[in-house]
Protein backbone atom coordinates (compact mmCIF):
# COMPACT_ATOMS: atom_id res chain seq x y z
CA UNK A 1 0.00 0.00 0.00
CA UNK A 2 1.75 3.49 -0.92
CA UNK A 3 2.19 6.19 1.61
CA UNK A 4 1.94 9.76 1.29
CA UNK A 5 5.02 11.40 0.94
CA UNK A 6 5.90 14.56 3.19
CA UNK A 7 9.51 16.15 3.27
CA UNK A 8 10.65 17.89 6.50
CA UNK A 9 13.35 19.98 7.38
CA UNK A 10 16.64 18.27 8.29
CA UNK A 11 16.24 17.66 12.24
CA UNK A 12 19.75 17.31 14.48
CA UNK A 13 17.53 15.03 16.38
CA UNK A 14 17.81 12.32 13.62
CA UNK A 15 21.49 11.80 14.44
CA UNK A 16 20.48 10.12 17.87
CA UNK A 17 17.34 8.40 16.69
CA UNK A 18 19.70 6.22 14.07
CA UNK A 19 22.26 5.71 17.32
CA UNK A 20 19.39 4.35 19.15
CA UNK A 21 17.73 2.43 16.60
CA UNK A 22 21.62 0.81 15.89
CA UNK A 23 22.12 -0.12 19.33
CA UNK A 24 18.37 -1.63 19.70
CA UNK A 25 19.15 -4.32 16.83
CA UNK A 26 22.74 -4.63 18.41
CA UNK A 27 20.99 -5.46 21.29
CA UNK A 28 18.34 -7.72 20.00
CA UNK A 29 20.73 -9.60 17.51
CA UNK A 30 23.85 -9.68 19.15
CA UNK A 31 27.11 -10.32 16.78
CA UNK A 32 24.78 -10.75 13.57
CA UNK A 33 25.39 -7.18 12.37
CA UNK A 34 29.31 -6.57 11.66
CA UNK A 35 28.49 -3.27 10.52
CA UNK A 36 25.83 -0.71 11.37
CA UNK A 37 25.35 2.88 9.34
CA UNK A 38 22.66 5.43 9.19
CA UNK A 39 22.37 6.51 5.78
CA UNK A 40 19.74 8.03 3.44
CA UNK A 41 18.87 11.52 3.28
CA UNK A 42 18.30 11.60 7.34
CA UNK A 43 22.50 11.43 7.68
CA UNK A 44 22.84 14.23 5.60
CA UNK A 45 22.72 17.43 7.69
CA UNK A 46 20.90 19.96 6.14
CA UNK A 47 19.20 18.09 3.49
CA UNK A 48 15.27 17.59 4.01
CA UNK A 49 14.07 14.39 4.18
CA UNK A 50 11.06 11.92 4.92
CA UNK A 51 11.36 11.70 8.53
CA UNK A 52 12.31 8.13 8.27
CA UNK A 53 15.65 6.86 9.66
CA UNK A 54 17.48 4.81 7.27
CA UNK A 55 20.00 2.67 8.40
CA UNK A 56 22.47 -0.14 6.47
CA UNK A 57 23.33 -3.37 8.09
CA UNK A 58 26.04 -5.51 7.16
CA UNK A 59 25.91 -9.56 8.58
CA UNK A 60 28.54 -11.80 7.09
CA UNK A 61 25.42 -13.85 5.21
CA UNK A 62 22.04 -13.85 4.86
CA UNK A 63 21.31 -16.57 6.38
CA UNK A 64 22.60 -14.81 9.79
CA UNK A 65 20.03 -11.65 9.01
CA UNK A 66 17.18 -14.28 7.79
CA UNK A 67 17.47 -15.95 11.81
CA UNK A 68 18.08 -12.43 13.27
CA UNK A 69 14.40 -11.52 12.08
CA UNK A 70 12.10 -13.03 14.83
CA UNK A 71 14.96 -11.53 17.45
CA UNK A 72 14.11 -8.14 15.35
CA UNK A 73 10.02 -8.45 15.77
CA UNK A 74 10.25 -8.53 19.63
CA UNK A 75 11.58 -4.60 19.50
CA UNK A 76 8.68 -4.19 16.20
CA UNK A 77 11.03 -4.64 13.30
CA UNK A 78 9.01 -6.46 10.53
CA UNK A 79 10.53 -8.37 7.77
CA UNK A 80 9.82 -7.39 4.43
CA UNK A 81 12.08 -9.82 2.65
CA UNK A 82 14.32 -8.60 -0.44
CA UNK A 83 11.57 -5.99 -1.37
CA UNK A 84 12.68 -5.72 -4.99
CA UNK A 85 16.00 -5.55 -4.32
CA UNK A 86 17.88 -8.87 -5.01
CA UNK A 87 21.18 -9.31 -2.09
CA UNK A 88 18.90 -7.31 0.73
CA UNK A 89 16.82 -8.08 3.51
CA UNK A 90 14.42 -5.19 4.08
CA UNK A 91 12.92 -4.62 7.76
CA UNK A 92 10.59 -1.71 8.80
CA UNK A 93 9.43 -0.25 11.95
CA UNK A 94 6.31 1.97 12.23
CA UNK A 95 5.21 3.34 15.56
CA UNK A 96 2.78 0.91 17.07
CA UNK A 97 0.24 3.65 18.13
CA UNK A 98 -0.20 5.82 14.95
CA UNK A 99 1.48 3.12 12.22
CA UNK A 100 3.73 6.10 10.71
CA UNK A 101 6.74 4.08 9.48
CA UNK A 102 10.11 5.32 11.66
CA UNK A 103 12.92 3.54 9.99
CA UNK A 104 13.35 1.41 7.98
CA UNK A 105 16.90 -1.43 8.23
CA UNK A 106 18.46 -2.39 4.83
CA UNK A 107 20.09 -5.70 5.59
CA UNK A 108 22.74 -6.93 2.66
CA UNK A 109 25.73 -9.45 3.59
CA UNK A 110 29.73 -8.35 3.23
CA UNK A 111 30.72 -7.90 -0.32
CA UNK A 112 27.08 -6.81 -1.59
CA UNK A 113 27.35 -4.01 -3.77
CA UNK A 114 24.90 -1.65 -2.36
CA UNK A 115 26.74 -1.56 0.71
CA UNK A 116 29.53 0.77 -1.08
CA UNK A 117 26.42 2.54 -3.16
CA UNK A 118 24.67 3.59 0.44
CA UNK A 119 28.09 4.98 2.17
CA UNK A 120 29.54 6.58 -1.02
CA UNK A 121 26.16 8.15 -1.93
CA UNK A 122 25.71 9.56 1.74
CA UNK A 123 29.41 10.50 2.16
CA UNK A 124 29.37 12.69 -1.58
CA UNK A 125 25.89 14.30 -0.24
CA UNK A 126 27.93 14.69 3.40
CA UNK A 127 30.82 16.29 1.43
CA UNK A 128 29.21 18.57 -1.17
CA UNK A 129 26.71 20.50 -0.29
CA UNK A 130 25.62 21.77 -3.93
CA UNK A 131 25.07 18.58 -4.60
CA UNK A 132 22.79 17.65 -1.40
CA UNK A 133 20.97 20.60 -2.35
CA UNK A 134 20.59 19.30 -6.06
CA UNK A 135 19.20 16.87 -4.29
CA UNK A 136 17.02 18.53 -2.08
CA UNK A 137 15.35 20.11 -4.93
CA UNK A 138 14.92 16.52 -6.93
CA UNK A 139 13.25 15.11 -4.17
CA UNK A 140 11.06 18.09 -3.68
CA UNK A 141 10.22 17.86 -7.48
CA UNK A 142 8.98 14.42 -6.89
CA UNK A 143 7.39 14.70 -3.86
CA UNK A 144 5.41 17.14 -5.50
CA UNK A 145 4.66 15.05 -8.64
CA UNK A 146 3.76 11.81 -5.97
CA UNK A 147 2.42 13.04 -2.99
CA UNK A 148 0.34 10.12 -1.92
CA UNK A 149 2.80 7.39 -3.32
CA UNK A 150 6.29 6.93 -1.73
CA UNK A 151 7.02 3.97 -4.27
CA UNK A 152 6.39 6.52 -7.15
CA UNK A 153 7.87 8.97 -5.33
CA UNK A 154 11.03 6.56 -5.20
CA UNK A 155 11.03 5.69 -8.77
CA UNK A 156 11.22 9.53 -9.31
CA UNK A 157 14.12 10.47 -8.26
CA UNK A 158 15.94 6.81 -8.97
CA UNK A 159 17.69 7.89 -12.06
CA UNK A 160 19.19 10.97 -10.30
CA UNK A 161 19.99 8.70 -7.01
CA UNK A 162 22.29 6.02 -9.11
CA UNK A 163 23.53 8.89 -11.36
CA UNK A 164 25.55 10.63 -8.43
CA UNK A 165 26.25 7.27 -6.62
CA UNK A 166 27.22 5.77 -9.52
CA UNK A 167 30.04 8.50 -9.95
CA UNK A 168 30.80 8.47 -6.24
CA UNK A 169 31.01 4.81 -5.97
CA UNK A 170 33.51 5.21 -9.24
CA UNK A 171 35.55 8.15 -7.44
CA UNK A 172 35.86 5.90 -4.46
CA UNK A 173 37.24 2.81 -6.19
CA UNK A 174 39.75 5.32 -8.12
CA UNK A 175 40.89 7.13 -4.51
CA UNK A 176 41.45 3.30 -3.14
CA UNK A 177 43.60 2.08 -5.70
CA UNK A 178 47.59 2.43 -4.84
């Protein structure tokens, strides 16, 4: 079912939520997740976003994240499976009172290639702020086009989102080489 799509002002509040959030599935899944990072457009100061933590988890298989999911439910995580994306393990949490979705937990084992997409497009955002704001304005342009459907909303700005990861993904893998 699509949800409506409303931007907000970048909050310094989000910061804390994704630190909390991190250490809840820490906590509930101990030693699954090697890696946990708060990414999307809530980890880039400044930049408005949905007001919906997203945060990256990296487990050394999938098979560790698929038997981390009922430890997951007991603090309201829910399983979405790959979600149309092949590699992840997608988890949501709304709040249990009003159902707005909080966060949402995109689970991919080591060596996955949207691991380095999710860092490298946050860090570029983190790092240049013309281009958050580019990016800002994209994502105003299709929340504005797809106001009651985040999956269209999503599809909107898709070409723009793998564009600039795409080239700092590429810029990455040229700064790493010797």
């Amino acid at each position: 079912m699509p949800r409506p799509v409303t931007l907000s002002p970048w909050s310094p509040d989000w910061g804390g939520r994704a630190e909390a959030l991190m250490a809840e599935i820490a906590a509930a899944a101990p030693g699954v997740f090697l890696a946990l990072h708060h990414v999307g457009s809530t980890a880039v100061p400044g930049l408005i976003a949905k007001p919906v933590i997203d945060l990256l988890g990296e487990a050394a298989d999938l098979v560790a994240i698929d038997a981390a999911g009922p430890a997951l439910a007991g603090p309201g995580w829910r399983a979405r499976g790959e979600n149309g994306e092949a590699g992840r393990r997608y988890f949501t949490l709304d709040d249990p009172d009003t159902g707005a979705r909080l966060a949402h937990l995109h689970a991919h084992a080591t060596g996955h290639p949207m691991i380095p997409w999710r860092l490298a497009f946050r860090d570029r955002l983190r790092a240049e702020p013309a281009t958050a704001a580019a990016y800002g304005r994209e994502k105003a342009r299709c929340a504005a086009r797809h106001p009651g459907d985040s999956g269209a909303y999503a599809a909107c700005k898709k070409a723009w989102t793998d564009r600039v990861a795409g080239e700092a993904v590429a810029r990455a893998s040229r700064d790493a080489e010797p």
